[in-house]
C-alpha atoms as a PDB file:
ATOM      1  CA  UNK A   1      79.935  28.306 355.454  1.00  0.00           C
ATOM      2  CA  UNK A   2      79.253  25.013 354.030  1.00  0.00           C
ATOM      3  CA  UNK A   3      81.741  23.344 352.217  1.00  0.00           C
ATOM      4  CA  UNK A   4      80.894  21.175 349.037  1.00  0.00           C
ATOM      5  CA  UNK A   5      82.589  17.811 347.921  1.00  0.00           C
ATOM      6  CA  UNK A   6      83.920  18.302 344.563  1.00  0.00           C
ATOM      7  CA  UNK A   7      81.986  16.022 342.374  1.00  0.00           C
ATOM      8  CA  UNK A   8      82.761  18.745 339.051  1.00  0.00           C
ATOM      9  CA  UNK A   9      84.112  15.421 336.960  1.00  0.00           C
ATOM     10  CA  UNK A  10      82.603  12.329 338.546  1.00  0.00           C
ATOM     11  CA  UNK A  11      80.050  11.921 335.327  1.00  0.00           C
ATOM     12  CA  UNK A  12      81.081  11.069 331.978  1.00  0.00           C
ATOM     13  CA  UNK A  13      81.093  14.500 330.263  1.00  0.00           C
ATOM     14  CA  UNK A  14      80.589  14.172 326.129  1.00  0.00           C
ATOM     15  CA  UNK A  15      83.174  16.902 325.824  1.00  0.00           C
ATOM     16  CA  UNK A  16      85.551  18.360 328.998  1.00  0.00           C
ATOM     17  CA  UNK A  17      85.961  22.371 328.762  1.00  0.00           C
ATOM     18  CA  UNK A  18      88.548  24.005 329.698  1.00  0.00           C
ATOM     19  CA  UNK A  19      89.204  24.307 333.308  1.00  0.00           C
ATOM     20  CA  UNK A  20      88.133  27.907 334.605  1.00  0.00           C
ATOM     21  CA  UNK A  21      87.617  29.455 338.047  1.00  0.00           C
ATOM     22  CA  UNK A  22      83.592  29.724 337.628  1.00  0.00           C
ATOM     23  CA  UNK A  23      81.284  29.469 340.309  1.00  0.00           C
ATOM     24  CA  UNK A  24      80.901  25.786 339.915  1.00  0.00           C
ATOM     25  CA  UNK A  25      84.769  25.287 340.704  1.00  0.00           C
ATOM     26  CA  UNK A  26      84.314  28.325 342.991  1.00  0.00           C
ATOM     27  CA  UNK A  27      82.067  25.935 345.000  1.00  0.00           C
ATOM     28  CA  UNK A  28      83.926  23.293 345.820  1.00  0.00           C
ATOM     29  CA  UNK A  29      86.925  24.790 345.846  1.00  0.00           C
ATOM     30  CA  UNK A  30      88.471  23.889 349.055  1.00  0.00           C
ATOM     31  CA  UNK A  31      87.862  20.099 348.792  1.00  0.00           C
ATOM     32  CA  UNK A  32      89.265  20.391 345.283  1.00  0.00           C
ATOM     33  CA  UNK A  33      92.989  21.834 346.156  1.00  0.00           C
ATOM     34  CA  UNK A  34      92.993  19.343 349.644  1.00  0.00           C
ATOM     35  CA  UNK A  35      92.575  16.298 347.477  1.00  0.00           C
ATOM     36  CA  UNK A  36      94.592  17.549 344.211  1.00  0.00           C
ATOM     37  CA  UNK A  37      97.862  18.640 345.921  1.00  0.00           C
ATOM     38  CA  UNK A  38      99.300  17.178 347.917  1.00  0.00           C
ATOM     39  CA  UNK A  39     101.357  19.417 350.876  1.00  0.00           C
ATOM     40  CA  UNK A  40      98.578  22.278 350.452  1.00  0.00           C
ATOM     41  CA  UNK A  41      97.594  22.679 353.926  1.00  0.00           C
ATOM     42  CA  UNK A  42     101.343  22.667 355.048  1.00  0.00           C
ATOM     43  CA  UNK A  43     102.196  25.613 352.091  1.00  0.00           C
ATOM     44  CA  UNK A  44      99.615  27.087 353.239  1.00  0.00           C
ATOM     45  CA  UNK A  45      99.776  27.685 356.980  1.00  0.00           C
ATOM     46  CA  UNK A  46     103.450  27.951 356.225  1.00  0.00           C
ATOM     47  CA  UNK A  47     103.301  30.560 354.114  1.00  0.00           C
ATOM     48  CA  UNK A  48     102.353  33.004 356.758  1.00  0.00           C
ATOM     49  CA  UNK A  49     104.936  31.881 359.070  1.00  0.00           C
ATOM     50  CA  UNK A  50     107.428  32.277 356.489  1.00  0.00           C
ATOM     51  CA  UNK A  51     106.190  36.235 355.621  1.00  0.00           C
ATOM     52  CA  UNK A  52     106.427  36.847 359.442  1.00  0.00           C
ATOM     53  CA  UNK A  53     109.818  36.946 358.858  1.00  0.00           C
ATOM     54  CA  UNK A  54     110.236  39.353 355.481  1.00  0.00           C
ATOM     55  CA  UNK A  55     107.818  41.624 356.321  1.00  0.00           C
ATOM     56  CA  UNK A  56     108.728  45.043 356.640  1.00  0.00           C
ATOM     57  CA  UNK A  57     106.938  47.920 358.751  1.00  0.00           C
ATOM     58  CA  UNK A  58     105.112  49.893 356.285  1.00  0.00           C
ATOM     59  CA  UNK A  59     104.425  48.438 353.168  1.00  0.00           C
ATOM     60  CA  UNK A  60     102.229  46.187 351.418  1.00  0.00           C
ATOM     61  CA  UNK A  61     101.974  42.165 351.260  1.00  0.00           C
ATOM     62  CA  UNK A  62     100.377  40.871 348.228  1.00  0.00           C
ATOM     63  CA  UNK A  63      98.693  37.388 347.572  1.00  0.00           C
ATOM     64  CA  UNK A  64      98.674  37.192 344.028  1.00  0.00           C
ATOM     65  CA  UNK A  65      96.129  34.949 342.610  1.00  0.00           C
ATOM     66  CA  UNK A  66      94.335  34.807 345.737  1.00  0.00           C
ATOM     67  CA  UNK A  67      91.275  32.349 344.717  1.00  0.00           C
ATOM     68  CA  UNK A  68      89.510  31.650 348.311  1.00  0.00           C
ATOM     69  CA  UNK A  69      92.034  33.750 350.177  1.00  0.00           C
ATOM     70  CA  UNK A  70      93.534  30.858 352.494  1.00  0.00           C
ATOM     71  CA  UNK A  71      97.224  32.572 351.791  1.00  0.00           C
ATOM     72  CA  UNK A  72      95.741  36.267 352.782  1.00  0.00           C
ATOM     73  CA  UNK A  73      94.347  34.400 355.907  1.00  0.00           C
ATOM     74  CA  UNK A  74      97.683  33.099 356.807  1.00  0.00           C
ATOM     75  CA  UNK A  75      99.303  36.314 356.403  1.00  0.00           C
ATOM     76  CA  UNK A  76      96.794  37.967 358.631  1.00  0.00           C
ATOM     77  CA  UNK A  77      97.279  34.846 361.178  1.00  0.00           C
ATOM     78  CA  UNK A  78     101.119  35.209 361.349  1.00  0.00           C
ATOM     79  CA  UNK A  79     102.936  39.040 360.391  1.00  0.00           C
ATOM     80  CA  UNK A  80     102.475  41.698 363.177  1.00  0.00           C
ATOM     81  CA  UNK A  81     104.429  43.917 362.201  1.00  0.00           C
ATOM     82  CA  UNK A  82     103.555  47.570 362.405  1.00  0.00           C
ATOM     83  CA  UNK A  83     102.345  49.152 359.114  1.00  0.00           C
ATOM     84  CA  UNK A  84     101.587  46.494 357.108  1.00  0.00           C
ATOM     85  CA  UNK A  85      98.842  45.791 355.057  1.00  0.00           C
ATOM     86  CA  UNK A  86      97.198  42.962 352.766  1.00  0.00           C
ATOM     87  CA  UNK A  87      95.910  43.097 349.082  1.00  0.00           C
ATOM     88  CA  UNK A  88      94.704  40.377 347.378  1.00  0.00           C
ATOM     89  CA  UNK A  89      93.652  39.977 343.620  1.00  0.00           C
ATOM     90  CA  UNK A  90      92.449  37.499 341.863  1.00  0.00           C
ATOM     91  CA  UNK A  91      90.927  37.817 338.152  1.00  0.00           C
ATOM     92  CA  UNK A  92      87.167  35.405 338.936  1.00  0.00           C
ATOM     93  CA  UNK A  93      84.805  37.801 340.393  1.00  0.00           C
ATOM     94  CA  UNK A  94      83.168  34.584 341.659  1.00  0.00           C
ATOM     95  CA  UNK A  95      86.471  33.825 343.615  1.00  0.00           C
ATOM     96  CA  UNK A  96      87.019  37.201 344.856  1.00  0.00           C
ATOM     97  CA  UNK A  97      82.761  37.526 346.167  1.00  0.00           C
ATOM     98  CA  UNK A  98      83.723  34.141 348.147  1.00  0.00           C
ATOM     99  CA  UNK A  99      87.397  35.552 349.281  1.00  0.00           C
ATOM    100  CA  UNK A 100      85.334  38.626 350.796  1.00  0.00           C
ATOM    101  CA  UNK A 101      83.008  36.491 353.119  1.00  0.00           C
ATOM    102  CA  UNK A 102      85.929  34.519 354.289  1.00  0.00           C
ATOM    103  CA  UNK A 103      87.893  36.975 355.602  1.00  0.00           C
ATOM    104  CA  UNK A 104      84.989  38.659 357.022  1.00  0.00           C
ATOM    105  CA  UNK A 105      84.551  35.416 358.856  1.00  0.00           C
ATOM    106  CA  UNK A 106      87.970  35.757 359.955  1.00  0.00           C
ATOM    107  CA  UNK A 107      87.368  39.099 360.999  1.00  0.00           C
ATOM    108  CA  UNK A 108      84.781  38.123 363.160  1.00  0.00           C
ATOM    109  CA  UNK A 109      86.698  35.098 365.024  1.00  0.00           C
ATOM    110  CA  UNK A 110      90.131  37.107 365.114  1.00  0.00           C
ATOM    111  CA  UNK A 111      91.432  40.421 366.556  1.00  0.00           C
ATOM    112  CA  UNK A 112      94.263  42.862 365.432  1.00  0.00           C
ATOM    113  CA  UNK A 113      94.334  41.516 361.984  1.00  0.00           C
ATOM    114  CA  UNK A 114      96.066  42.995 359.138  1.00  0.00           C
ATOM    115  CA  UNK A 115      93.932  45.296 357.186  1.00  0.00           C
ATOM    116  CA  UNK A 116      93.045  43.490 354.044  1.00  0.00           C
ATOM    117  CA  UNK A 117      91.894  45.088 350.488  1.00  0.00           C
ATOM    118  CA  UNK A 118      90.094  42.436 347.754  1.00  0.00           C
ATOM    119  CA  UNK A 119      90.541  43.584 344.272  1.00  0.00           C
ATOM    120  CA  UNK A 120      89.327  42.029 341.327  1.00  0.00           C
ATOM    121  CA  UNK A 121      91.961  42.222 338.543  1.00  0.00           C
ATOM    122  CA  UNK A 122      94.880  41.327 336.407  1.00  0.00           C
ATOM    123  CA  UNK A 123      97.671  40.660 338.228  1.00  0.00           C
ATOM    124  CA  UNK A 124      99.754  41.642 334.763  1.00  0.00           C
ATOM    125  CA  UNK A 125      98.053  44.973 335.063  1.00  0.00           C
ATOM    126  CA  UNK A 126      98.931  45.647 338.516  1.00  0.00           C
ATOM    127  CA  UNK A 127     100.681  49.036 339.894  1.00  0.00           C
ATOM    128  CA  UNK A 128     102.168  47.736 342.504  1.00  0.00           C
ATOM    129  CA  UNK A 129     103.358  49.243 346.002  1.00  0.00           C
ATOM    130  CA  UNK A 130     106.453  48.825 347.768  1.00  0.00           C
ATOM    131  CA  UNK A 131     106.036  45.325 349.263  1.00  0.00           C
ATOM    132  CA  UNK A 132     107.821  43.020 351.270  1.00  0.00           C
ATOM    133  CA  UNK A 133     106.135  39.905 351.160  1.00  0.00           C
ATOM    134  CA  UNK A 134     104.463  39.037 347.507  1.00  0.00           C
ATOM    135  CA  UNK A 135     102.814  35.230 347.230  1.00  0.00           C
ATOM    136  CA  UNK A 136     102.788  33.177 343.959  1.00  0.00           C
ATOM    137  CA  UNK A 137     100.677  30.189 345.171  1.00  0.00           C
ATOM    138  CA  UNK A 138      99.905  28.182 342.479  1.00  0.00           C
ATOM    139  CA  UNK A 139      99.520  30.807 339.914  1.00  0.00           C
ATOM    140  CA  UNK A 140     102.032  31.473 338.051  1.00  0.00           C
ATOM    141  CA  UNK A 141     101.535  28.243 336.331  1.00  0.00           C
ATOM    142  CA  UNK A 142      98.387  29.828 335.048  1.00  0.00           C
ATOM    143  CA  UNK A 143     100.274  33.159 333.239  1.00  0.00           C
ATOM    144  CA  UNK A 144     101.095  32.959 329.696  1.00  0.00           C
ATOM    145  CA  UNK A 145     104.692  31.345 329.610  1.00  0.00           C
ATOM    146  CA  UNK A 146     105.423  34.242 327.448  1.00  0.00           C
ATOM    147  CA  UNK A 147     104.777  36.891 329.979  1.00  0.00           C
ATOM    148  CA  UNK A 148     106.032  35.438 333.362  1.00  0.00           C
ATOM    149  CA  UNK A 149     109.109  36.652 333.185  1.00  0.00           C
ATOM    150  CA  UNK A 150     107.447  40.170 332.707  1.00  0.00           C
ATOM    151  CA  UNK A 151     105.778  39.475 336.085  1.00  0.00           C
ATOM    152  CA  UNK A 152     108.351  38.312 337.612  1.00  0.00           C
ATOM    153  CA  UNK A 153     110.575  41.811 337.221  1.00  0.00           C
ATOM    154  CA  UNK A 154     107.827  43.921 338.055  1.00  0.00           C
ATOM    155  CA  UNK A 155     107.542  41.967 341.224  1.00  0.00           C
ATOM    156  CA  UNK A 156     111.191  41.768 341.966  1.00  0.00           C
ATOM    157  CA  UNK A 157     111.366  45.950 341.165  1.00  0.00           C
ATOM    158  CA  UNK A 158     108.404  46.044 343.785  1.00  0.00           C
ATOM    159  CA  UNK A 159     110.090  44.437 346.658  1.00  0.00           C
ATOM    160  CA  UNK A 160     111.892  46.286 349.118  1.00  0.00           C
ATOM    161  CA  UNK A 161     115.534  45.197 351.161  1.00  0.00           C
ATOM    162  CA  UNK A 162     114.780  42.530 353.235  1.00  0.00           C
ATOM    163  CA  UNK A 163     111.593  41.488 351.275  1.00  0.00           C
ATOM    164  CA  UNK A 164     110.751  38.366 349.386  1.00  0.00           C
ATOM    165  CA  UNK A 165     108.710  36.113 347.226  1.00  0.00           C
ATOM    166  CA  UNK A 166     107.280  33.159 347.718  1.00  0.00           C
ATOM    167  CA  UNK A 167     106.667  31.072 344.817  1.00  0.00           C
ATOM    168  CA  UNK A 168     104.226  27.988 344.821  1.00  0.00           C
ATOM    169  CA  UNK A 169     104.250  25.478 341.790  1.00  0.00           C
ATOM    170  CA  UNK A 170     103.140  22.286 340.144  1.00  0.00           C
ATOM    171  CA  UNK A 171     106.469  20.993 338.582  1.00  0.00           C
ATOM    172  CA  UNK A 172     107.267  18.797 335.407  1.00  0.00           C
ATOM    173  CA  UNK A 173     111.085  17.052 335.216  1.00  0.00           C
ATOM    174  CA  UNK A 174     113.446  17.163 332.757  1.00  0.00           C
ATOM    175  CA  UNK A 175     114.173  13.390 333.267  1.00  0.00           C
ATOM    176  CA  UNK A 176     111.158  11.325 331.608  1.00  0.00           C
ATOM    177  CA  UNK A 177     111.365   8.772 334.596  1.00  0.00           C
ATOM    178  CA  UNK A 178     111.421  11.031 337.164  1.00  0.00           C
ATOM    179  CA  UNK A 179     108.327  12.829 336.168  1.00  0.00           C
ATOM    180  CA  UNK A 180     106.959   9.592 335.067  1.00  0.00           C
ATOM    181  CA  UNK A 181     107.203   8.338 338.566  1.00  0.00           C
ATOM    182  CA  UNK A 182     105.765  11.393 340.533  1.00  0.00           C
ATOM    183  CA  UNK A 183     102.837  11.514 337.705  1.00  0.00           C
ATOM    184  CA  UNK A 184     102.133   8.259 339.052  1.00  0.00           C
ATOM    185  CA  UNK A 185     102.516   8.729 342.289  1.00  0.00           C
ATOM    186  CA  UNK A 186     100.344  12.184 342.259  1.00  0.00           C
ATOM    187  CA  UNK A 187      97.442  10.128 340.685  1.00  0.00           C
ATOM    188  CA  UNK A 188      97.946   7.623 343.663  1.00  0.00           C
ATOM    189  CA  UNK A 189      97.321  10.696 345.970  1.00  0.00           C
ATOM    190  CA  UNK A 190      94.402  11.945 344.171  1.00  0.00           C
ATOM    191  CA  UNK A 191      92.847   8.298 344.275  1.00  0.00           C
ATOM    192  CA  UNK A 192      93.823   7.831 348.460  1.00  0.00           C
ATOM    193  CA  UNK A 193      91.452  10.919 348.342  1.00  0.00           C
ATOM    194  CA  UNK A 194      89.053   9.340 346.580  1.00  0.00           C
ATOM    195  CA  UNK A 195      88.938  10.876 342.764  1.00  0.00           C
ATOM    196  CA  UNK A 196      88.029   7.859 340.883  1.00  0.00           C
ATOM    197  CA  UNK A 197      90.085   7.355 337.203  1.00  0.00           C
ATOM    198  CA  UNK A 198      87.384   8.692 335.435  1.00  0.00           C
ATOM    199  CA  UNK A 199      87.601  12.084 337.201  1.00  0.00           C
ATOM    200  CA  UNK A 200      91.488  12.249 337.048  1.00  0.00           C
ATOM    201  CA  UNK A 201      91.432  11.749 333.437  1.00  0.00           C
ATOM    202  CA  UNK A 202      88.304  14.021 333.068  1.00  0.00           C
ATOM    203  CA  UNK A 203      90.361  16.724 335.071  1.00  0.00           C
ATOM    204  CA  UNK A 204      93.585  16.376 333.698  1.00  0.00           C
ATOM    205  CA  UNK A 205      92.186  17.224 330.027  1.00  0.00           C
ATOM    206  CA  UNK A 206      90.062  20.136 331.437  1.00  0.00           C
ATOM    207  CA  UNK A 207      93.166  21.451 332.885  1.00  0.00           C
ATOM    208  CA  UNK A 208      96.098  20.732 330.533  1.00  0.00           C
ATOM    209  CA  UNK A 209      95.441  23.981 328.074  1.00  0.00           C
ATOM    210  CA  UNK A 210      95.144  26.258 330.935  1.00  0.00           C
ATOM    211  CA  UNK A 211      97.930  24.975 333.270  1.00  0.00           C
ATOM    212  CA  UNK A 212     101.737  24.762 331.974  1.00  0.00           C
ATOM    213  CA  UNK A 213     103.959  24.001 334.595  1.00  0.00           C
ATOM    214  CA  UNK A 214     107.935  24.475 334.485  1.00  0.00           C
ATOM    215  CA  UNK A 215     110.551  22.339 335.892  1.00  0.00           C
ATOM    216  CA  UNK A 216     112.324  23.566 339.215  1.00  0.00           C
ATOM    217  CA  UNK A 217     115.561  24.527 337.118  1.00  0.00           C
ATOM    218  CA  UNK A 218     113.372  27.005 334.812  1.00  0.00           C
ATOM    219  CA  UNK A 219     111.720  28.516 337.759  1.00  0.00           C
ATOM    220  CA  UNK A 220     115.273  29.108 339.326  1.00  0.00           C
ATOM    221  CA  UNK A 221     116.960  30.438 335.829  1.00  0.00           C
ATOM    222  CA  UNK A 222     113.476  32.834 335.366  1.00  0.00           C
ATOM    223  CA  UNK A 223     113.560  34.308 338.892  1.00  0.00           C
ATOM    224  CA  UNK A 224     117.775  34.662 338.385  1.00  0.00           C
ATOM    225  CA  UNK A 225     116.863  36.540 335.054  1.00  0.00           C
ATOM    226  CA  UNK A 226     113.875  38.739 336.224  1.00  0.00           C
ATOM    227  CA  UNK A 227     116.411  40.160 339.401  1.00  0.00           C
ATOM    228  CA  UNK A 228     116.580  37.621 341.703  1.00  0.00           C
ATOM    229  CA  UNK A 229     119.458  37.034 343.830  1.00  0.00           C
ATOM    230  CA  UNK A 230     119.335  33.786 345.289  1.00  0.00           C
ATOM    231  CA  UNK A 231     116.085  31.077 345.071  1.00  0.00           C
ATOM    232  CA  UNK A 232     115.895  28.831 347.995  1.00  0.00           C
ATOM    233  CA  UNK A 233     113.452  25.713 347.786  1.00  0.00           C
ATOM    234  CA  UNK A 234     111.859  25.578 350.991  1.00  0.00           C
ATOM    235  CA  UNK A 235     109.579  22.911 350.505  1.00  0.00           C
ATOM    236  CA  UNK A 236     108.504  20.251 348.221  1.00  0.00           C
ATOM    237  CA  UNK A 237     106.195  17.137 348.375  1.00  0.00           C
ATOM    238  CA  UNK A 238     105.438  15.157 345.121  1.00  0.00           C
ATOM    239  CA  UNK A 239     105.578  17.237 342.079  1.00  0.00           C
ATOM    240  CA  UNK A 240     104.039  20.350 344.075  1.00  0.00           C
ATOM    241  CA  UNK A 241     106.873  22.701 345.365  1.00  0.00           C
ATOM    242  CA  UNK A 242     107.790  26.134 347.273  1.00  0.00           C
ATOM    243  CA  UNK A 243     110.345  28.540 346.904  1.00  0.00           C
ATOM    244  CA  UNK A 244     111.836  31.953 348.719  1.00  0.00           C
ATOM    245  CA  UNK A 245     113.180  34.630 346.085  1.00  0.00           C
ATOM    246  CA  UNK A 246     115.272  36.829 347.707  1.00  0.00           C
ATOM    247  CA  UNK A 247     115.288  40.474 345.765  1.00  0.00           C
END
């Protein structure tokens, strides 16, 4: 499958929509999140290394927000353990059409692979399963702040003992210098990746409606309020940053 530069911002654009998951972002997806955030491929690959050791036989390991389905991918890589299975969701139907011949792909190149189910829906609306492994990657930041801790419980009730989630976010600081600095220094990784000013700017105001990221600290005190035990940043590079929930 060929992969596409993104390019979505490089012309001056007389008025920058909103940021959505169409089949224009759809297609140069992967290039997109490798040169936007920094630490994605290590998350990533991570990620499944990390459910390897929460999942439980016989129940279900969600990627919520699945996009292109490189977290389903690395939970298929990595857990083996008996009785598990994958579901991913994502609300774009054009993400979800893409995220189905990927993992075909997969299919094809690997054996003894978690079975994998692609739905198409809202992960607000979900009925979810007992699970032991349930993946945030980058989209929580995306939910209404108004119903993530909503989420956040029903995933918490939804885990099992010995079961956890793993929470992927953009962060803002508190302290104005501090988030001043990594600003800076995450536009400094977007241009080493060559984005030139006029597509960071042209990005940032397509995005800054639809994304609303939370500090570390209000991550922590919303996963302590929705059930949480203990939150335990595994990982963090720039203002992009991982976390295990422990039910």
């Amino acid at each position: 499958m060929t992969k596409e530069p993104d390019r979505l911002f490089a012309q001056p654009l007389s008025q920058v929509p909103d940021f959505a998951f169409n089949e224009d972002v759809v297609r140069v997806f992967p290039d997109m999140i490798k040169r936007s955030v920094p630490g994605y491929p290590t998350i990533v690959e991570n990620l499944g290394v990390l459910a390897a050791q929460f999942a439980q036989p016989n129940t279900t390991l969600y990627d919520l927000g699945s996009s292109l389905g490189a977290v389903t991918q690395a939970l298929r890589r990595h857990v083996r353990t008996e009785g598990c299975q994958v579901i991913a969701i994502d609300n774009s139907q054009a993400m979800v059409e893409r995220c189905r011949e990927y993992l075909n792909a997969q299919n094809s190149m690997f054996q003894e692979l978690l079975p994998v189910t692609v739905i198409k829906g809202d992960i607000l609306a979900l009925d979810f399963k007992p699970a032991s492994v349930i993946a945030l990657n980058f989209t929580l930041q995306f939910i209404p702040p108004a119903q993530r801790l909503e989420l956040l419980t029903c995933i918490h009730q939804a885990l099992v003992p010995g079961g956890a989630l793993i929470l992927s976010e953009k962060l803002r600081f508190e302290d104005d210098q501090q988030h001043d600095l990594l600003t800076d220094l995450h536009i400094a990784f977007k241009r080493a990746n060559g984005y030139s000013d006029l597509e960071i700017a042209q990005k940032r105001s397509a995005i800054e409606n639809v994304m609303k990221p939370d500090s570390l600290e209000e991550n922590r005190d919303r996963l302590l309020a929705a059930g949480f035990s203990k939150v335990v940043p595994w990982f963090q590079c720039l203002n992009f940053a991982s976390m295990i929930a422990l039910p």
